[in-house]
Protein backbone atom coordinates (compact mmCIF):
# COMPACT_ATOMS: atom_id res chain seq x y z
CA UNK A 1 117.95 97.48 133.25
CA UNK A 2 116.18 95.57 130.67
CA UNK A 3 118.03 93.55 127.73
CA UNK A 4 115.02 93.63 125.44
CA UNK A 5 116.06 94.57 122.13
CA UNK A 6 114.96 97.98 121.19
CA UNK A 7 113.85 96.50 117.98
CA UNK A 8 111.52 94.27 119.68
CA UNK A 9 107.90 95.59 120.07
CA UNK A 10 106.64 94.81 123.60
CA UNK A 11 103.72 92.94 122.15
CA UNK A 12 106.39 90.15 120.69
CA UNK A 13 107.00 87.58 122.83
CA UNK A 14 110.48 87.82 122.82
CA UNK A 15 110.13 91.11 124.15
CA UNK A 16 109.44 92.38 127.82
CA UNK A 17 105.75 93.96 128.52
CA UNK A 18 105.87 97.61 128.78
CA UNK A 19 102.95 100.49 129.80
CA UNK A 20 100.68 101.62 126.74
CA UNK A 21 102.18 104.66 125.04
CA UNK A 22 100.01 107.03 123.22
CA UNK A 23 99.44 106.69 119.36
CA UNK A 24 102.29 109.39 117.26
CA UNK A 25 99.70 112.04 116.61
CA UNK A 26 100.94 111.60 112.79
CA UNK A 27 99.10 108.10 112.49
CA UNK A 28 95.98 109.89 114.25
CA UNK A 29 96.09 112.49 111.71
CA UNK A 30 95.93 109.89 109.25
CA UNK A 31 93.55 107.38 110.42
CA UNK A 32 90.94 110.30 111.32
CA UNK A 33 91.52 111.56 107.83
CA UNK A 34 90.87 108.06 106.50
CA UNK A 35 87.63 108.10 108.43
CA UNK A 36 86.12 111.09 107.61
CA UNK A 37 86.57 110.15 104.09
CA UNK A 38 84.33 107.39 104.74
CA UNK A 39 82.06 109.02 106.58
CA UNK A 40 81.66 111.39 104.19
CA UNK A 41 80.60 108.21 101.75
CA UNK A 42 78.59 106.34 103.78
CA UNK A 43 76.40 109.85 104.20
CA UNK A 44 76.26 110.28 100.30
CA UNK A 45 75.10 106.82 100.07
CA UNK A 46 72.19 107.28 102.76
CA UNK A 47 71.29 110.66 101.07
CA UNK A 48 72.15 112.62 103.56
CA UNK A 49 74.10 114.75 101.33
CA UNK A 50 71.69 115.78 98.92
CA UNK A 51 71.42 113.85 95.09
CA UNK A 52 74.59 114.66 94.70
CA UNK A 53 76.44 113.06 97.82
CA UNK A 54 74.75 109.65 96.18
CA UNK A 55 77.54 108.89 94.23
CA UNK A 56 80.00 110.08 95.90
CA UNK A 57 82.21 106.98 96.45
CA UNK A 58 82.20 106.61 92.77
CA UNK A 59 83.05 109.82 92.05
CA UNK A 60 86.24 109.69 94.37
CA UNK A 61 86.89 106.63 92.50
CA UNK A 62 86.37 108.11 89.18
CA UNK A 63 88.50 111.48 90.48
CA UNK A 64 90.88 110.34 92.34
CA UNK A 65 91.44 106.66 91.64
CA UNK A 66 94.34 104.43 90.18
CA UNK A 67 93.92 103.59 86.60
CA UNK A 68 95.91 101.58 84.30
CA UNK A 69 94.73 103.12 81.49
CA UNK A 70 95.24 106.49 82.27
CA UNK A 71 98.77 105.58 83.35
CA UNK A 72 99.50 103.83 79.96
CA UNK A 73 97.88 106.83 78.31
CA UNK A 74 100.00 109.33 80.25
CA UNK A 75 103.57 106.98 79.37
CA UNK A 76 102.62 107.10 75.50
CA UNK A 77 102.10 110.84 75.20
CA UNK A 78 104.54 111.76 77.13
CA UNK A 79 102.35 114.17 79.13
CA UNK A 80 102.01 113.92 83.18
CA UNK A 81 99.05 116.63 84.10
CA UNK A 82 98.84 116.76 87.92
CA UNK A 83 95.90 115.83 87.97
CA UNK A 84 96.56 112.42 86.85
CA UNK A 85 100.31 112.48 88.40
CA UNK A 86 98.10 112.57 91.64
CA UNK A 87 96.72 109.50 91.35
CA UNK A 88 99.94 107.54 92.48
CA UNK A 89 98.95 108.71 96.16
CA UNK A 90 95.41 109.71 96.59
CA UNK A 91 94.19 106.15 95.43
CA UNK A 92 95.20 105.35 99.46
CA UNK A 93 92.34 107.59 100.68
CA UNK A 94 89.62 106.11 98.56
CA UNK A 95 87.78 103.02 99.95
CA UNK A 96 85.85 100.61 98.13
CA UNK A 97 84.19 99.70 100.76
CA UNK A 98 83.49 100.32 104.52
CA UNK A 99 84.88 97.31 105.50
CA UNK A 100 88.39 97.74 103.67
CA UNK A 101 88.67 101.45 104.91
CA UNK A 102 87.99 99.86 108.66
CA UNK A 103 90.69 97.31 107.79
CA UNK A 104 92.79 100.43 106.80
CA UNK A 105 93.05 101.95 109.42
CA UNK A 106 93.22 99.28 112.25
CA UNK A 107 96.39 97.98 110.72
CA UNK A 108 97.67 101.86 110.33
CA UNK A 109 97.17 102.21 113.94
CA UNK A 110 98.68 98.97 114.56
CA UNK A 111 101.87 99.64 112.82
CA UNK A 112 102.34 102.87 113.12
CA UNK A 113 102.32 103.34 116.01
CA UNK A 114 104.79 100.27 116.58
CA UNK A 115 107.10 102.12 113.26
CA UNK A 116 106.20 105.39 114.79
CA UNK A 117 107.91 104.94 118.40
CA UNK A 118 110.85 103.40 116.87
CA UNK A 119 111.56 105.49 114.00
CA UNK A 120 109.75 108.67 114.37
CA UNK A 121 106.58 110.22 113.08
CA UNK A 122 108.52 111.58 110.03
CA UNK A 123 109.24 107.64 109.43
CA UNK A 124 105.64 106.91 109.68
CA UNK A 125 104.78 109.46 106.73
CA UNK A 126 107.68 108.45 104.58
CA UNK A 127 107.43 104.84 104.61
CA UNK A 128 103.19 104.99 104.27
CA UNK A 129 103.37 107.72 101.34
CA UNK A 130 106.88 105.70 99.54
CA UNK A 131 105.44 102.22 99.67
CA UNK A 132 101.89 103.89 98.07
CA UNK A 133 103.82 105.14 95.45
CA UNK A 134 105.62 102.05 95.09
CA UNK A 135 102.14 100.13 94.80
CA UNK A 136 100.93 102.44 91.68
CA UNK A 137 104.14 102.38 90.38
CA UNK A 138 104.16 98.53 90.48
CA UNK A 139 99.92 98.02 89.69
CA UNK A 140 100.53 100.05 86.84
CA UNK A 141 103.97 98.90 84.94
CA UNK A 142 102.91 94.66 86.03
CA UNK A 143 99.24 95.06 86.01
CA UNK A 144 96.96 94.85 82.78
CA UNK A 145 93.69 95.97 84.28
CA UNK A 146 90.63 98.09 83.83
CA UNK A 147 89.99 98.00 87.80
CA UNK A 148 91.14 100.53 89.55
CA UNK A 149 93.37 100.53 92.45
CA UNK A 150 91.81 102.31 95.48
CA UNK A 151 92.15 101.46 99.14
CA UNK A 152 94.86 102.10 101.46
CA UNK A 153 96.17 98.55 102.13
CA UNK A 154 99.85 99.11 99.98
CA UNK A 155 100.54 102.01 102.38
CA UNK A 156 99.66 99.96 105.41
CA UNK A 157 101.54 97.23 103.64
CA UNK A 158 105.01 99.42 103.62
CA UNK A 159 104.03 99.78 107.31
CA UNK A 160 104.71 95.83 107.50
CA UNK A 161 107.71 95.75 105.78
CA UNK A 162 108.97 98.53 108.20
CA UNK A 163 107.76 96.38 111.03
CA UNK A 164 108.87 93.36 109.32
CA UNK A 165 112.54 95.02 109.55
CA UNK A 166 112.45 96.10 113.28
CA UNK A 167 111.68 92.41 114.14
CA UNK A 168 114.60 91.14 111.91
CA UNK A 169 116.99 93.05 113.49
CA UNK A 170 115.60 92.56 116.63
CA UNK A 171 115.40 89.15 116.51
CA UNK A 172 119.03 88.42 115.37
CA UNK A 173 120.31 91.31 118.22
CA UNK A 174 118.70 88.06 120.49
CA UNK A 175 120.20 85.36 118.10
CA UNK A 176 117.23 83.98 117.13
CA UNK A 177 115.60 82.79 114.05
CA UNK A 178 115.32 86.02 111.86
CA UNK A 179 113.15 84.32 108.85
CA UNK A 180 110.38 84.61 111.97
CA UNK A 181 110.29 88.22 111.11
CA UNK A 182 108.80 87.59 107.32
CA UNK A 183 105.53 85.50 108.94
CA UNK A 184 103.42 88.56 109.31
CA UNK A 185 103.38 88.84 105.69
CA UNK A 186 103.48 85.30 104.55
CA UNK A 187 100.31 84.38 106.65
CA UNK A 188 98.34 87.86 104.63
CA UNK A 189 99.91 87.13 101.50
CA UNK A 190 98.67 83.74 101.56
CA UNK A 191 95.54 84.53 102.92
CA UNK A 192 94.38 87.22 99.92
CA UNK A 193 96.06 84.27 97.33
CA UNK A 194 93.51 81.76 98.68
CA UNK A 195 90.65 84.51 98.88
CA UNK A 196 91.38 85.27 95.18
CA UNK A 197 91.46 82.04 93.93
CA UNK A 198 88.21 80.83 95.82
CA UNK A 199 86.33 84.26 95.06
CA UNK A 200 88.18 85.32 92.53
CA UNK A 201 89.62 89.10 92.36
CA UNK A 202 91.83 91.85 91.09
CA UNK A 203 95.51 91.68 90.93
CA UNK A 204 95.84 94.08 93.97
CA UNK A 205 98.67 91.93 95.99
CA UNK A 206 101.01 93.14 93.21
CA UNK A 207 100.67 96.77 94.98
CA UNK A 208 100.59 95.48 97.96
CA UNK A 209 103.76 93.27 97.96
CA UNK A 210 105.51 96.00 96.00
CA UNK A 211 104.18 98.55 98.81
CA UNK A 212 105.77 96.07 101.58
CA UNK A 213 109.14 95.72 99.97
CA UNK A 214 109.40 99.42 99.65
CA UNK A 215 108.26 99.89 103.68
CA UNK A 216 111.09 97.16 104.39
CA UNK A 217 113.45 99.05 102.02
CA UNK A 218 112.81 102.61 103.62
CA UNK A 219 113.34 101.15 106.78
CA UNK A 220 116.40 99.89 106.63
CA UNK A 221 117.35 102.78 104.66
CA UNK A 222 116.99 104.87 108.30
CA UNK A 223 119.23 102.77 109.63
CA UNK A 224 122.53 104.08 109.61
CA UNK A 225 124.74 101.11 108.15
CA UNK A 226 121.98 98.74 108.74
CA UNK A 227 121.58 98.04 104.66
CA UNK A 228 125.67 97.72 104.72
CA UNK A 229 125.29 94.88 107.20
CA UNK A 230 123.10 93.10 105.82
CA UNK A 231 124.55 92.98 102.41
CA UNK A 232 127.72 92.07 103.84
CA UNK A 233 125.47 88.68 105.92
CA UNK A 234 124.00 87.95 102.88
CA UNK A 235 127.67 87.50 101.19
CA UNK A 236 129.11 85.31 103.61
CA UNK A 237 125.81 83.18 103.21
């Protein structure tokens, strides 16, 4: 029988290799949707879709997009019309680009189907749609900004954090150095800090760290006394 820790991926190498399982139909649901989203832009933008279909990234953006103003609009009047109230989850399924969409959705397969196996499809959907939330939530209370925030990567992001926690558990079930765990998203946090100080850029990594630390959150939430525990380490620290 093997001691690997269940909370030790078989792609870690503290863990044991183990057969390829198949992807939680949830994250396929997801990713495909993600897709045809951009498919659908990239045939606006080659006019495949008539004059209209043109502009249809835009559009999304325009529809569908998350906006600081219209946030701070909404919290002074006191009103919350769906169709605004939307906009703290369907910014995830608007690309700005190709590129980030493809990014998207090769981490979302990634880690959820890593989160997926070990916590359950249901897990998958709560921790992706929380730790979107969380990003708005964060982008638009910390964030004074007239770009919008569109693009999946907080989602995916909560996906870390839930990944982030499997490992730290796993890792101490072996007794071994849990801070190992938090790399993952050291090494990308530091990675869009240097892009946005040599390019420049938006203040996105504020929804992005906020969607991780709501993904690591949820996750231990699922635990059954796992949050208890680790309160209690942290005291005797």
């Amino acid at each position: 029988m093997s001691n690997r820790s269940p909370f030790i991926p078989p792609s870690d190498p503290s863990g044991h290799g183990g057969p390829v399982n198949p992807l939680p139909p949830v994250v396929v649901a997801l990713a495909l949707l993600l897709a045809g989203i951009e498919l659908y832009f990239q045939a606006g933008s080659y006019g495949l879709l008539g004059q209209n279909g043109i502009g249809a990234r835009v559009n999304a953006i325009q529809d569908f997009g998350f906006f600081d103003t219209v946030f701070e609009a909404m919290r002074l009047q006191g009103q919350w019309p769906l169709s605004h109230v939307m906009r703290f989850f369907t910014y995830a399924f608007v690309g700005g680009a190709m590129t980030q969409t493809v990014f998207v959705i090769v981490f979302l397969l990634a880690l959820g189907n890593m989160v997926g196996r070990h916590f359950g499809q249901i897990a998958v959907v709560a921790i992706f749609a929380i730790s979107t939330v969380a990003g708005s939530l964060a982008y638009g209370f910390l964030v004074n900004s007239e770009y919008p925030l569109i693009g999946g990567y907080p989602g995916v992001y909560g996906l870390i954090g839930g990944y982030t926690f499997m490992l730290y558990v796993g890792l101490g079930q072996l007794h071994q150095n849990q801070m190992r765990a938090f790399s993952l998203i050291g090494m990308l946090m530091g990675i869009q800090l240097l892009f946005g100080v040599i390019f420049g850029g938006t203040a996105d990594w504020v929804a992005d760290l906020a969607g991780f630390t709501a993904g690591l959150i949820t996750a231990t939430l699922m635990v059954p006394g796992a949050f208890r525990r680790i309160l209690e380490r942290i005291r005797k620290r």
